[in-house]
Protein backbone atom coordinates (compact mmCIF):
# COMPACT_ATOMS: atom_id res chain seq x y z
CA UNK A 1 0.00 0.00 0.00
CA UNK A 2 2.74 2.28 -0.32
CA UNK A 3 2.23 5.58 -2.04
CA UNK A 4 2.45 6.36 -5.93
CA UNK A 5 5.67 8.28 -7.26
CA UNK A 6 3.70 10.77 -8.44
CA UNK A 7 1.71 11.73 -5.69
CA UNK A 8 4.53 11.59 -3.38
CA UNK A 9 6.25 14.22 -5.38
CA UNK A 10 2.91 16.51 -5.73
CA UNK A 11 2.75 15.96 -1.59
CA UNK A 12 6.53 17.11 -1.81
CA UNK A 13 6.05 19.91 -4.25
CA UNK A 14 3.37 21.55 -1.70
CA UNK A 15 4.73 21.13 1.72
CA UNK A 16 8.76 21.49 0.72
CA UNK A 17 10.44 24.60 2.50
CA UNK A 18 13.22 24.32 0.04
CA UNK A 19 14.44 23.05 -3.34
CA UNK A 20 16.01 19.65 -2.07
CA UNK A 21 13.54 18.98 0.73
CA UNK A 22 12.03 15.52 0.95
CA UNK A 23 12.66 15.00 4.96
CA UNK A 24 11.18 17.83 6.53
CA UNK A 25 8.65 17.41 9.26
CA UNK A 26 6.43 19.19 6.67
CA UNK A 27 6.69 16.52 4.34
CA UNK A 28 6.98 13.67 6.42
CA UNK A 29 3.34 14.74 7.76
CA UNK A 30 1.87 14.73 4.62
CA UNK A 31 3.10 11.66 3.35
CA UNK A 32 2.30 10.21 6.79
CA UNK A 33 -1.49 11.80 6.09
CA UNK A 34 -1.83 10.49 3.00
CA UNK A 35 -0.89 7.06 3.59
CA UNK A 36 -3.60 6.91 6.81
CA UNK A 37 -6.17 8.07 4.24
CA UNK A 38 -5.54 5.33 2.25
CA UNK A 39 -5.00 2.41 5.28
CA UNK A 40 -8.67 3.76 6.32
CA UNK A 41 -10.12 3.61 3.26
CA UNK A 42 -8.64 -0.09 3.40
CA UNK A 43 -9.78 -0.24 6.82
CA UNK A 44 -13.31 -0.06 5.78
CA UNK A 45 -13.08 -2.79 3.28
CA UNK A 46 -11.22 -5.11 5.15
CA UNK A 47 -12.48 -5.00 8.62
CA UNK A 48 -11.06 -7.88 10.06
CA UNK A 49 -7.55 -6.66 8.75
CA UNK A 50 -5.62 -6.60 12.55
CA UNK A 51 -2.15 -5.94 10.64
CA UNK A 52 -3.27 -3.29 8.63
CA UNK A 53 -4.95 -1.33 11.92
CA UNK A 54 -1.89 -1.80 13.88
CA UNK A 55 0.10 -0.28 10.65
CA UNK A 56 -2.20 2.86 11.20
CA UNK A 57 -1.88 3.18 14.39
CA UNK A 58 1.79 3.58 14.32
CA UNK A 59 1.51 5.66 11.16
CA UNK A 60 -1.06 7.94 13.64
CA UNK A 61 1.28 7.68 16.28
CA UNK A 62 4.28 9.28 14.24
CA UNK A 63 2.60 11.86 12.67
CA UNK A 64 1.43 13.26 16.18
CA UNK A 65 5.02 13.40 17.50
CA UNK A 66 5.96 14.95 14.06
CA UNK A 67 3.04 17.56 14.47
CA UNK A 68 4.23 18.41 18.57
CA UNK A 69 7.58 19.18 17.26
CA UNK A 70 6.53 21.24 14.70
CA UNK A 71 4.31 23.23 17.30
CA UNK A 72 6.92 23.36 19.25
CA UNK A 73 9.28 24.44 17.30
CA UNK A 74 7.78 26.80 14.21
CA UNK A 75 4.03 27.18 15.42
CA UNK A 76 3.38 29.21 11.74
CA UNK A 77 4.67 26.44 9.99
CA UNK A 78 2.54 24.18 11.74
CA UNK A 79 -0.65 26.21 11.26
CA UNK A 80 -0.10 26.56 7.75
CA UNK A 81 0.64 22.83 7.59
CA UNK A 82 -2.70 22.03 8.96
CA UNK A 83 -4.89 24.23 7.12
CA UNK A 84 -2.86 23.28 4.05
CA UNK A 85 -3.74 19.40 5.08
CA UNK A 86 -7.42 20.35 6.44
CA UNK A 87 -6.97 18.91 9.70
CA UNK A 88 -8.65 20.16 12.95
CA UNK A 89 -6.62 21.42 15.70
């Protein structure tokens, strides 16, 4: 279930704060985002799928300890990361 090229470049392109940036916490959070959308779309298929909800769990997991640094640490980066994502505070 791992994510397309190109729409792990377009999730690059928007959330890069440079050129060369494919690590960021940025990025990581939207690649982390868009891979839970598609584990719970799974999810719904494939109820009884236990590996699949532990997968998203720890993908849920990491992209909250991404998002508390990023508070933490650039609070307007973080804002515009989650109205750029649409995700409630």
């Amino acid at each position: 279930m791992a994510l397309k090229k190109a729409s792990k470049t377009k999730i690059i392109g928007k959330f890069q704060t440079h050129k060369k940036d494919t690590g960021s916490p940025q990025v990581q959070v939207g690649i982390t985002t868009k891979r839970i959308d598609q584990v719970t779309k799974h999810l719904k298929e494939h109820k009884k799928d236990n590996s699949a909800r532990r997968g998203l769990l720890a993908m849920v997991a990491k992209r909250r300890k991404l998002l508390t640094y990023l508070k933490m640490n650039d609070p307007k980066q973080y804002d515009k990361l989650i109205k750029g994502l649409k995700m409630d505070k």
